[in-house]
Structures are given as structure tokens and as C-alpha cells.
C-alpha atoms as a PDB file:
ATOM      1  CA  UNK A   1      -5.284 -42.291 -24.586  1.00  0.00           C
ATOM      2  CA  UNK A   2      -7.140 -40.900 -21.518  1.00  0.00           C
ATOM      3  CA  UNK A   3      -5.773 -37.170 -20.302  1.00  0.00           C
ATOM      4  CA  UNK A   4      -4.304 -37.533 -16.979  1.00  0.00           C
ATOM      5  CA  UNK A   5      -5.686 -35.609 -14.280  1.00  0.00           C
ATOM      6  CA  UNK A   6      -3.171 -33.746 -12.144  1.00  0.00           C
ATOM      7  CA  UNK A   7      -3.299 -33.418  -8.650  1.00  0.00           C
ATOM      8  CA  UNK A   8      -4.315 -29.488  -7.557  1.00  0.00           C
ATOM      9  CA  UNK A   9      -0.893 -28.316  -7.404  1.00  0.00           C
ATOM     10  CA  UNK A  10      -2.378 -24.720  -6.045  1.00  0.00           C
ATOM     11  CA  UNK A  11      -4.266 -25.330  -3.048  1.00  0.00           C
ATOM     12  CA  UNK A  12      -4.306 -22.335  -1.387  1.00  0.00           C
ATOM     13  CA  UNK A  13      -3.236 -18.549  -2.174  1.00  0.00           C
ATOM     14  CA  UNK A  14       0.864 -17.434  -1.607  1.00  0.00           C
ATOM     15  CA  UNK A  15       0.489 -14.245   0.175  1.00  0.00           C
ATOM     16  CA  UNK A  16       3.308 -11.944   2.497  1.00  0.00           C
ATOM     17  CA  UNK A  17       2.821 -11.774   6.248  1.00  0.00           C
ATOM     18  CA  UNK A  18       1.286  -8.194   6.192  1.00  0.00           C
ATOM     19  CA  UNK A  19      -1.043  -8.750   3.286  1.00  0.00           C
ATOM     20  CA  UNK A  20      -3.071 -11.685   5.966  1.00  0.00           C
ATOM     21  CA  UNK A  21      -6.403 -11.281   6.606  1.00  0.00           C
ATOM     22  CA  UNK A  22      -9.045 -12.151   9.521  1.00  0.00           C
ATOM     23  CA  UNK A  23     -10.309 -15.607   8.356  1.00  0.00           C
ATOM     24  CA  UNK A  24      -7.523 -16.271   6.537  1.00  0.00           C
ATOM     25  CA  UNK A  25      -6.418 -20.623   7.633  1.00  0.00           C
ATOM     26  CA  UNK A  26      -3.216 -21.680   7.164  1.00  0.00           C
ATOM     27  CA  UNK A  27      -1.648 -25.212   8.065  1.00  0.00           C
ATOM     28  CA  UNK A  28       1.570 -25.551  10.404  1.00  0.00           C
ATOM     29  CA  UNK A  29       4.246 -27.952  10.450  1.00  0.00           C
ATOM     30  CA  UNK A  30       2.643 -30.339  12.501  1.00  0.00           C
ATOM     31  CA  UNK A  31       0.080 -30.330  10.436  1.00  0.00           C
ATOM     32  CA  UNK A  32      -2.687 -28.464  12.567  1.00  0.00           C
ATOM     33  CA  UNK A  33      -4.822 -26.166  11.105  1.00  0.00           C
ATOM     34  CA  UNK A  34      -5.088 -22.432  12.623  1.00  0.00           C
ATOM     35  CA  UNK A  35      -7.241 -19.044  11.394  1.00  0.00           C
ATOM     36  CA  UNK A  36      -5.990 -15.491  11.566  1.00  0.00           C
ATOM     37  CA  UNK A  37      -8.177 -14.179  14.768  1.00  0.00           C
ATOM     38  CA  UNK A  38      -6.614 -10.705  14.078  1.00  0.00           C
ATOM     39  CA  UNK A  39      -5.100  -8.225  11.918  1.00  0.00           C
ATOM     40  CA  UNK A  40      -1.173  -8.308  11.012  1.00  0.00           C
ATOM     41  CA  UNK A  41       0.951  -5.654  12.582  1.00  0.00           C
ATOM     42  CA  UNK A  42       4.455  -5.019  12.088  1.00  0.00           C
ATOM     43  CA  UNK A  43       7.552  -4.967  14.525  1.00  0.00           C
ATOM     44  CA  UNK A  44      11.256  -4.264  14.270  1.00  0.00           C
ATOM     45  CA  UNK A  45      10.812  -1.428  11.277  1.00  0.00           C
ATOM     46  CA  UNK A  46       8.702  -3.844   8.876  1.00  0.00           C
ATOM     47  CA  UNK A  47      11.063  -6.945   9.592  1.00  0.00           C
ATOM     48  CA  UNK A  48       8.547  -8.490  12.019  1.00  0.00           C
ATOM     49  CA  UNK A  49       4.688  -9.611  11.428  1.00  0.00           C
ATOM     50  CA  UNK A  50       2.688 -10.195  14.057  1.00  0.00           C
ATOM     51  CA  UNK A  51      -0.915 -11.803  14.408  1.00  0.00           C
ATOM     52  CA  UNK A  52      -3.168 -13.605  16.699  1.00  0.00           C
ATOM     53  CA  UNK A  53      -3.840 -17.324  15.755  1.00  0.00           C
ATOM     54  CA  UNK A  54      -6.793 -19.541  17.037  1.00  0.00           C
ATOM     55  CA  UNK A  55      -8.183 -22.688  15.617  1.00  0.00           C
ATOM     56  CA  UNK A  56     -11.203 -22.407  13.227  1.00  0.00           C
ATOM     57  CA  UNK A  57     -14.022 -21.725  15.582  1.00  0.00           C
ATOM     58  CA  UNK A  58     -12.069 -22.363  18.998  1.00  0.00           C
ATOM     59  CA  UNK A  59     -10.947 -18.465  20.428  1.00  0.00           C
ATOM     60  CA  UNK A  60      -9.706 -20.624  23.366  1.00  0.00           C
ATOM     61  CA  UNK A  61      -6.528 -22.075  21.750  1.00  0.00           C
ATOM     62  CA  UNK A  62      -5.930 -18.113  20.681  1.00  0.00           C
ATOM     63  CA  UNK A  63      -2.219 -17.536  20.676  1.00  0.00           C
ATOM     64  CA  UNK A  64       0.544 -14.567  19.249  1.00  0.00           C
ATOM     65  CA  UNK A  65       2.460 -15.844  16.229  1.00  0.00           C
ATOM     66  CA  UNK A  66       4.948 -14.078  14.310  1.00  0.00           C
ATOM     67  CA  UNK A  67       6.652 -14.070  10.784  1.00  0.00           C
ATOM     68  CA  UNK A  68       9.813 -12.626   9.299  1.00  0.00           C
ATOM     69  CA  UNK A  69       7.908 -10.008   6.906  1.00  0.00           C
ATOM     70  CA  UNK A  70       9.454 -11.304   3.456  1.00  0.00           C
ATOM     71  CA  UNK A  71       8.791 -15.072   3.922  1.00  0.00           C
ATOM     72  CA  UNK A  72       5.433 -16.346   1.725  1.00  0.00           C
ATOM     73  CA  UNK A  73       2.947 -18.262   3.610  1.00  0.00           C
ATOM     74  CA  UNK A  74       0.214 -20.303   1.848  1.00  0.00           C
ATOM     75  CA  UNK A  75      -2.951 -19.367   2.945  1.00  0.00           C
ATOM     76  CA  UNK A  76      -6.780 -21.145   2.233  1.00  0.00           C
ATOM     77  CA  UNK A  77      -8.833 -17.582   1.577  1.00  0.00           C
ATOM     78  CA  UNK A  78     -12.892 -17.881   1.291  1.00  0.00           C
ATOM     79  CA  UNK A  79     -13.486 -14.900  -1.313  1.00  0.00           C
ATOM     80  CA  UNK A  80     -17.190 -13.796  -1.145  1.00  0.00           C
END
């Protein structure tokens, strides 16, 4: 009997708001794909993360987003 190959259940890297770097893509709800144009500061004593967002090579779509600091995002990392 063949193995069965199983779809990459791991596609990206499940990492805290703070801990986001510049280059860092993530994918929203609708399905659009952004990059972290800055680095993550925190608001409201360490509740908040904040970071500038911008499509992958487009600074004009640059925009603020923010995060509640213990939700996990899944992130797409390029480690060099």
C-alpha cells in the first residue's frame, strides 16, 4: 500500500504580536496578503501591538494595524 502524503499542515511560523519582524507576510481574512513594513511597538501597558502593514513590495497601500498582544498570528518568515 502506497504512504499517503499529507497536506503541509505547518505553513507558516505561530509567533506573538511583539516577537514580528520587518519582512515578516501574513494573510488576512479576506484573504490578501500584507508584509510587516515596521517594527512592533506596544500600547496600553503591553496589551496593545502595533505595526505598519504594506503589501509585499507596494509602500503605497502602507497602513497602522494592531493586535491584542497575547493572540498568535501565523506568519510566512524567509530565514537567511
Amino acid at each position: 500500500m502506497p504512504a499517503r502524503q499529507r497536506p503541509d499542515r505547518n505553513p507558516g511560523v505561530t509567533v506573538f504580536p511583539a516577537q514580528l519582524r520587518v519582512g515578516d507576510r501574513f494573510t488576512d481574512a479576506a484573504g490578501d496578503e500584507w508584509e510587516i513594513a515596521s517594527r512592533p511597538v506596544t500600547y496600553k501597558q503591553g496589551h496593545e501591538v502595533r505595526a505598519r502593514i504594506q503589501r509585499p513590495g507596494n509602500p503605497a497601500t502602507a497602513k497602522e494595524e494592531f493586535w491584542l498582544a497575547y493572540e498568535r498570528l501565523t506568519i510566512r518568515r524567509n530565514e537567511k
